[in-house]
PDB file of N, CA and C in Angstrom:
ATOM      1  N   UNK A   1      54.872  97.071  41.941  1.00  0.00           N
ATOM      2  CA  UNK A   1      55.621  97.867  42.863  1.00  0.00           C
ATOM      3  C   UNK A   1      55.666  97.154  44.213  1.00  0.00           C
ATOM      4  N   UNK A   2      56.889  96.881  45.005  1.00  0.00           N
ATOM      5  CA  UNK A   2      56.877  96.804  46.000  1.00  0.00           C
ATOM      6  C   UNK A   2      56.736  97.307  47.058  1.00  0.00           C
ATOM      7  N   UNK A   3      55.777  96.519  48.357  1.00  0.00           N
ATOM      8  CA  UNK A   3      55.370  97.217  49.665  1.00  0.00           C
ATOM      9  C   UNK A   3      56.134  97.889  50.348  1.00  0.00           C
ATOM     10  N   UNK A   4      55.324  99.265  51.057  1.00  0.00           N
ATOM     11  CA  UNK A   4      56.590 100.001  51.580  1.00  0.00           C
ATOM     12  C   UNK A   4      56.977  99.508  53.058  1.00  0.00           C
ATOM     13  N   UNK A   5      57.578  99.397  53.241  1.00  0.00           N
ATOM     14  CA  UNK A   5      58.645  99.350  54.728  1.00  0.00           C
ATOM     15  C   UNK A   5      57.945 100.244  55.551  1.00  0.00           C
ATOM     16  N   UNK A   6      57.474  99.185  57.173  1.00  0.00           N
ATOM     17  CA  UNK A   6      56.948 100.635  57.645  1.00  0.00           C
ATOM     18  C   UNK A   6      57.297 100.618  59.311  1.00  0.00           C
ATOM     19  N   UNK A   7      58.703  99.997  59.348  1.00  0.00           N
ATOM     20  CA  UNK A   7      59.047  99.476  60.344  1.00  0.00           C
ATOM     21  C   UNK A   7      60.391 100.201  60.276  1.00  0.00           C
ATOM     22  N   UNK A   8      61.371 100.658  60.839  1.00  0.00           N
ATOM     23  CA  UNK A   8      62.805 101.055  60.373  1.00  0.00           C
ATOM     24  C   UNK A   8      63.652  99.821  60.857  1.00  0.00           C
ATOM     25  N   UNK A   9      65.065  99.749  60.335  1.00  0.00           N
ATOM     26  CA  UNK A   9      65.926  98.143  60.662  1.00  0.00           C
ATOM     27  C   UNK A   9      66.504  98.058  61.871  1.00  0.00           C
ATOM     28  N   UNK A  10      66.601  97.344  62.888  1.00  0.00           N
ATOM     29  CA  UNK A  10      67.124  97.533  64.073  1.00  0.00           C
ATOM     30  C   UNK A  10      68.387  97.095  63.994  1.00  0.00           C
ATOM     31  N   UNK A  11      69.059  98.552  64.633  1.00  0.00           N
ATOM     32  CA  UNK A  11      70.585  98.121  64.787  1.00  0.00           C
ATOM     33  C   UNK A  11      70.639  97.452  66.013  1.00  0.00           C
ATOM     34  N   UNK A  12      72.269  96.830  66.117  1.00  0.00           N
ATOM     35  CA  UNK A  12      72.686  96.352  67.192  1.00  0.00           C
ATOM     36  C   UNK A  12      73.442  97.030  67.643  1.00  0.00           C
ATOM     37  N   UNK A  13      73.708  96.981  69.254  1.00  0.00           N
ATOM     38  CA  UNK A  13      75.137  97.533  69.794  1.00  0.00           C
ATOM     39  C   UNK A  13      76.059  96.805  69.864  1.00  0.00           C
ATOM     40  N   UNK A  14      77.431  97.262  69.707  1.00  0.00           N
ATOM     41  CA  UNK A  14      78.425  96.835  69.630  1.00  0.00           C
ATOM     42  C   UNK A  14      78.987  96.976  71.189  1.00  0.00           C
ATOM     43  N   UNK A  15      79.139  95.794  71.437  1.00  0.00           N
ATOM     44  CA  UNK A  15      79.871  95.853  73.043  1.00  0.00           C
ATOM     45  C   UNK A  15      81.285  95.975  73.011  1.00  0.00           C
ATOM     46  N   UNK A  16      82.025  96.698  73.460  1.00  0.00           N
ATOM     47  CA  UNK A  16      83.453  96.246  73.909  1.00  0.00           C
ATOM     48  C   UNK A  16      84.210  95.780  75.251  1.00  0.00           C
ATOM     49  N   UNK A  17      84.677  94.715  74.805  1.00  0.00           N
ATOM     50  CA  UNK A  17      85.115  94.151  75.829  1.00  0.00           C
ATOM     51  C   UNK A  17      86.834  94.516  75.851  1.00  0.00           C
ATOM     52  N   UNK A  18      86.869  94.739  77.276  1.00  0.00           N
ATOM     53  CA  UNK A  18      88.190  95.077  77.583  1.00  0.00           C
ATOM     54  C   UNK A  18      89.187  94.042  77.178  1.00  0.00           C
ATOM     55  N   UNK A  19      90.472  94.671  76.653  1.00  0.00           N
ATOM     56  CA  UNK A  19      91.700  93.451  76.306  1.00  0.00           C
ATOM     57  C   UNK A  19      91.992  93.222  77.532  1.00  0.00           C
ATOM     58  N   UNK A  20      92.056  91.514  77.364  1.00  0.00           N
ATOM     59  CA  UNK A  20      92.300  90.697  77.972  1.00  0.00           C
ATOM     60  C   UNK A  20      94.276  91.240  79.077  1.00  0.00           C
ATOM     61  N   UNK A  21      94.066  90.949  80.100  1.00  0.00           N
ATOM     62  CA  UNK A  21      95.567  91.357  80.405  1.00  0.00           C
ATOM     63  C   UNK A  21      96.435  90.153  80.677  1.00  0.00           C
ATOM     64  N   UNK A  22      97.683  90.297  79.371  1.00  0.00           N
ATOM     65  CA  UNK A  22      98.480  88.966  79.825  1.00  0.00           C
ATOM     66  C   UNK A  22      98.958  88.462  80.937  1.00  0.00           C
ATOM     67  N   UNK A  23      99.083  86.527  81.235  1.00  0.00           N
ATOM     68  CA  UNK A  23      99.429  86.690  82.343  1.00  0.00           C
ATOM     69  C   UNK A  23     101.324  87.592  82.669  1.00  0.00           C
ATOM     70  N   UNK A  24     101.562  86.968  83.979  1.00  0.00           N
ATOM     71  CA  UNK A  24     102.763  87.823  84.095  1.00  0.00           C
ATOM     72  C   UNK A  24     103.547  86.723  83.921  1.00  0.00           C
ATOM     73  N   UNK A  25     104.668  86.133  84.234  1.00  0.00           N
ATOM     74  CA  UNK A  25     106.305  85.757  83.951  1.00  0.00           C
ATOM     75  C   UNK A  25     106.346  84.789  85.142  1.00  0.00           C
ATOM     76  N   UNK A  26     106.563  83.821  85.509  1.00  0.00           N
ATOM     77  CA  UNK A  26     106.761  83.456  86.680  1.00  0.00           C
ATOM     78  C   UNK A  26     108.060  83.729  87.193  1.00  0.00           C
ATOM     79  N   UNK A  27     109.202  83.900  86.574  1.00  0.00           N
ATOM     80  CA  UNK A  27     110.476  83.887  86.928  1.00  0.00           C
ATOM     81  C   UNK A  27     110.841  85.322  87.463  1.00  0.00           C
ATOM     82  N   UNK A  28     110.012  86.401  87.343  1.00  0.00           N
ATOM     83  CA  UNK A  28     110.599  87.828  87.566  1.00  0.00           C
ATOM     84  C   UNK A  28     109.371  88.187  88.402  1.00  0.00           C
ATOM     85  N   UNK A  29     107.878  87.457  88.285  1.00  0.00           N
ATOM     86  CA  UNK A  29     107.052  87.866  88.743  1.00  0.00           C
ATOM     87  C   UNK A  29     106.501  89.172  88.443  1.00  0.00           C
ATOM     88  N   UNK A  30     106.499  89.661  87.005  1.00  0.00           N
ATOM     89  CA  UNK A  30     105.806  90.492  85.836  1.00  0.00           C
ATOM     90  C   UNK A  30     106.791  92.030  86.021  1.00  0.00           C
ATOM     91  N   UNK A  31     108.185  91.766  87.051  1.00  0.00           N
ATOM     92  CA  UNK A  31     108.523  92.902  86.995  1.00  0.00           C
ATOM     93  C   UNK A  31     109.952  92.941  85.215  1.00  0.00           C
ATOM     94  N   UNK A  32     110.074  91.926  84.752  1.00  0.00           N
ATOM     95  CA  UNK A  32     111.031  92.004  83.490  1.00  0.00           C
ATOM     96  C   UNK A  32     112.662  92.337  84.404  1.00  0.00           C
ATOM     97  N   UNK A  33     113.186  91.941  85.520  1.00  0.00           N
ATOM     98  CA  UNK A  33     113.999  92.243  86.108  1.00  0.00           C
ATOM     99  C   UNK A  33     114.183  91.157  87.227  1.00  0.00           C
ATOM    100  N   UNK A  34     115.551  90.350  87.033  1.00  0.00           N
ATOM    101  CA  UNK A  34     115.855  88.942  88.013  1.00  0.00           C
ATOM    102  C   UNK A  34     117.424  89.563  89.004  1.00  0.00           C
ATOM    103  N   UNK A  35     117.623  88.860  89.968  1.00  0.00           N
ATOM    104  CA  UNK A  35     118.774  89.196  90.854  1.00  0.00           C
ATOM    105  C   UNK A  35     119.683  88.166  90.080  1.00  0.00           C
ATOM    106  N   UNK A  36     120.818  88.266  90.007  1.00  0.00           N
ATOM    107  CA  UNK A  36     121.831  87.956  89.175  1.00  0.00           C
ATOM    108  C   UNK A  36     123.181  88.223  90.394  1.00  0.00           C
ATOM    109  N   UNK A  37     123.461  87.101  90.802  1.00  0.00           N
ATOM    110  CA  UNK A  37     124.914  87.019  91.515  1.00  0.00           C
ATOM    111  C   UNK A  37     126.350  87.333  90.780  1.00  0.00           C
ATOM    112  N   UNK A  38     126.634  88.612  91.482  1.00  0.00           N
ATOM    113  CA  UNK A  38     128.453  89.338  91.200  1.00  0.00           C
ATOM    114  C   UNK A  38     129.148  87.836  91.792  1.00  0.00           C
ATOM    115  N   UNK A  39     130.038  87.555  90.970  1.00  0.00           N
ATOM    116  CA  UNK A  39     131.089  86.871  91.196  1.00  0.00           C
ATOM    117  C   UNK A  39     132.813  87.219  90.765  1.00  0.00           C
ATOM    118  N   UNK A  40     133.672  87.363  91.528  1.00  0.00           N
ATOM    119  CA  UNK A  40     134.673  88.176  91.403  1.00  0.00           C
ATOM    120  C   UNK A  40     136.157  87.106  91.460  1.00  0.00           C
ATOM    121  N   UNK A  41     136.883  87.434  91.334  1.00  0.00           N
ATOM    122  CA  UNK A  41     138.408  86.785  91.557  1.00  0.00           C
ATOM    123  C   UNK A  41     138.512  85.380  91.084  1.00  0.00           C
ATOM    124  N   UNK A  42     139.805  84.932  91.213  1.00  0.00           N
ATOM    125  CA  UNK A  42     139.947  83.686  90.707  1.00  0.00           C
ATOM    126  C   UNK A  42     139.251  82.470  91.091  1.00  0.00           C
ATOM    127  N   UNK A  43     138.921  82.567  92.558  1.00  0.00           N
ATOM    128  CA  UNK A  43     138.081  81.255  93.261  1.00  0.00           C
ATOM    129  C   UNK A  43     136.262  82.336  92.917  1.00  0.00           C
ATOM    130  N   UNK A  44     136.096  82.758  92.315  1.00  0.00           N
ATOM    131  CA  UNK A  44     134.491  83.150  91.853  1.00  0.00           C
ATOM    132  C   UNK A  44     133.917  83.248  93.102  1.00  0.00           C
ATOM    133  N   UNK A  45     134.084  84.028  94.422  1.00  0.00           N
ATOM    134  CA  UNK A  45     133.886  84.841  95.382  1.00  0.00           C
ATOM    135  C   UNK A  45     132.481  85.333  95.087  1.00  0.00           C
ATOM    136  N   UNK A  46     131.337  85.156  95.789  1.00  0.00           N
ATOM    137  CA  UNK A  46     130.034  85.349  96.000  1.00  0.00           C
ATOM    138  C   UNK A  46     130.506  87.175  96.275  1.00  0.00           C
ATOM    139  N   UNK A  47     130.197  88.648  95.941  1.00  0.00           N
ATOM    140  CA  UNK A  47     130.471  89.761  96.727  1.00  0.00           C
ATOM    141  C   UNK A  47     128.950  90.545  96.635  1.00  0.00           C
ATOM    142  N   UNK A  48     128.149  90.274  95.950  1.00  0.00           N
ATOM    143  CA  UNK A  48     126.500  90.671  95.582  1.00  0.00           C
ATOM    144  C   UNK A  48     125.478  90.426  94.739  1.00  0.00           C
ATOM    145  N   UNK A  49     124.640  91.309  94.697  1.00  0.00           N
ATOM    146  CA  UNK A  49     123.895  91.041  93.448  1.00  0.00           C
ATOM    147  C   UNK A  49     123.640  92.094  92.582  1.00  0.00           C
ATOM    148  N   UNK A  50     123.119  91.904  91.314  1.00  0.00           N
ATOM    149  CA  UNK A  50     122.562  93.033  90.883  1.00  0.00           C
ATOM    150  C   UNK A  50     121.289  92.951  89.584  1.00  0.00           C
ATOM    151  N   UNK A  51     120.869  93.563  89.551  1.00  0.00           N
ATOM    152  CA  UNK A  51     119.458  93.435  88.788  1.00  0.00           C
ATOM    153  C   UNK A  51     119.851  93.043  86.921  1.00  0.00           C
ATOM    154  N   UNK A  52     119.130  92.014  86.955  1.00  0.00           N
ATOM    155  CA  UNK A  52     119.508  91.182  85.256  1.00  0.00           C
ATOM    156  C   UNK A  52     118.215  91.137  84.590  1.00  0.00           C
ATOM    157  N   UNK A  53     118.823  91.262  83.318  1.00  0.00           N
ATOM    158  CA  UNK A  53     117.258  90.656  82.390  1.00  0.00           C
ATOM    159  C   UNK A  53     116.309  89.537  82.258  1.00  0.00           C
ATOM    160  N   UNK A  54     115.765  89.595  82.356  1.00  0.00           N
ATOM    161  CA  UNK A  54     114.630  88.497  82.729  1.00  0.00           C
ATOM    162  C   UNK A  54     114.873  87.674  81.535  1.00  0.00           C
ATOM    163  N   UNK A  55     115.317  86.683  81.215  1.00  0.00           N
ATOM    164  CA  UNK A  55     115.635  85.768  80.088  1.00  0.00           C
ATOM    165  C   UNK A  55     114.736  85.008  79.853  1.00  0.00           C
ATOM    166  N   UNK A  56     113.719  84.657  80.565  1.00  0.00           N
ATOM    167  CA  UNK A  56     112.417  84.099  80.003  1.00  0.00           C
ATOM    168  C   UNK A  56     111.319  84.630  79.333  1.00  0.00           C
ATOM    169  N   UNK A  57     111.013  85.859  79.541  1.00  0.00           N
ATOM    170  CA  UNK A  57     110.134  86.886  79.087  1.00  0.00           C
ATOM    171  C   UNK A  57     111.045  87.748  78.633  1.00  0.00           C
ATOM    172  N   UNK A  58     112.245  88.102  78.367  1.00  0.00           N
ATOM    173  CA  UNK A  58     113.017  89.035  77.727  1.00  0.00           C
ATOM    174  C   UNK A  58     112.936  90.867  78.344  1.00  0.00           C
ATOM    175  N   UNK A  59     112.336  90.888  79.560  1.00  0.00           N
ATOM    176  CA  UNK A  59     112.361  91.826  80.158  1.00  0.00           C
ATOM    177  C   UNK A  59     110.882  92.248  79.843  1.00  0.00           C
ATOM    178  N   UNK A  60     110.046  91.904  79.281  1.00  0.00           N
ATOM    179  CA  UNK A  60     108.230  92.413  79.256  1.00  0.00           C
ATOM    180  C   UNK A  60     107.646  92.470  80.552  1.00  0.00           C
ATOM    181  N   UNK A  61     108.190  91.072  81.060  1.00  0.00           N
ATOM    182  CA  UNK A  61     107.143  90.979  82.250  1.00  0.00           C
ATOM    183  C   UNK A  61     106.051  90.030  82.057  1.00  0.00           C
ATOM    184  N   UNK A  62     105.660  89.927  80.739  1.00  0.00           N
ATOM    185  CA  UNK A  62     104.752  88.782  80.114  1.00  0.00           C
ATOM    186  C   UNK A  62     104.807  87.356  79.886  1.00  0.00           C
ATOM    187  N   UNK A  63     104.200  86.329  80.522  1.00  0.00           N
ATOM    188  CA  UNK A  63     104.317  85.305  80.226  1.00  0.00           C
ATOM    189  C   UNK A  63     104.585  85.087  78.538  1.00  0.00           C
ATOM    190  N   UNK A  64     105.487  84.057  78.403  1.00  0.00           N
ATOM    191  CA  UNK A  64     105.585  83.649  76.718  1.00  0.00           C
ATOM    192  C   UNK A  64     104.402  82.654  76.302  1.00  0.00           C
ATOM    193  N   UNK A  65     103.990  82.523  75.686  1.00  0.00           N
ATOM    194  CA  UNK A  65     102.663  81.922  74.893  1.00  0.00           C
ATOM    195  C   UNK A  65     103.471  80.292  74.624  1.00  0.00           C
ATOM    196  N   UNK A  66     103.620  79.466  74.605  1.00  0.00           N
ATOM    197  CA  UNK A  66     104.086  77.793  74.282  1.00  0.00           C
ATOM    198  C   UNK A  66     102.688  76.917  73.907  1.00  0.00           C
TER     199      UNK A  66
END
């Protein structure tokens, strides 16, 4: 017969570590939103701007991984 155990098994704790937060976008600066120049009439007339999709990050805000 085998000796009895007279010790109980020590657990471990499990730590959690917070997810990591991606970096941000350099081109929008993590907002997913770039200024985009209105251009109008036949000579392409500068008249404003207006808010465009961030085409590098696709509007996340997240740097892309390469």
């Amino acid at each position: 017969m085998a000796a009895k155990r007279t010790t109980t098994p020590r657990t471990t704790k499990k730590t959690t570590t917070a997810p990591a937060e991606p970096d941000k976008c350099a081109t929008c600066k993590g907002s997913g939103l770039v200024a985009v120049a209105v251009r109008v009439g036949r000579r392409h007339r500068n008249v404003g701007q207006q808010e465009g999709f961030c085409l590098a990050c696709f509007g996340t805000g997240n740097a892309t991984s390469d």
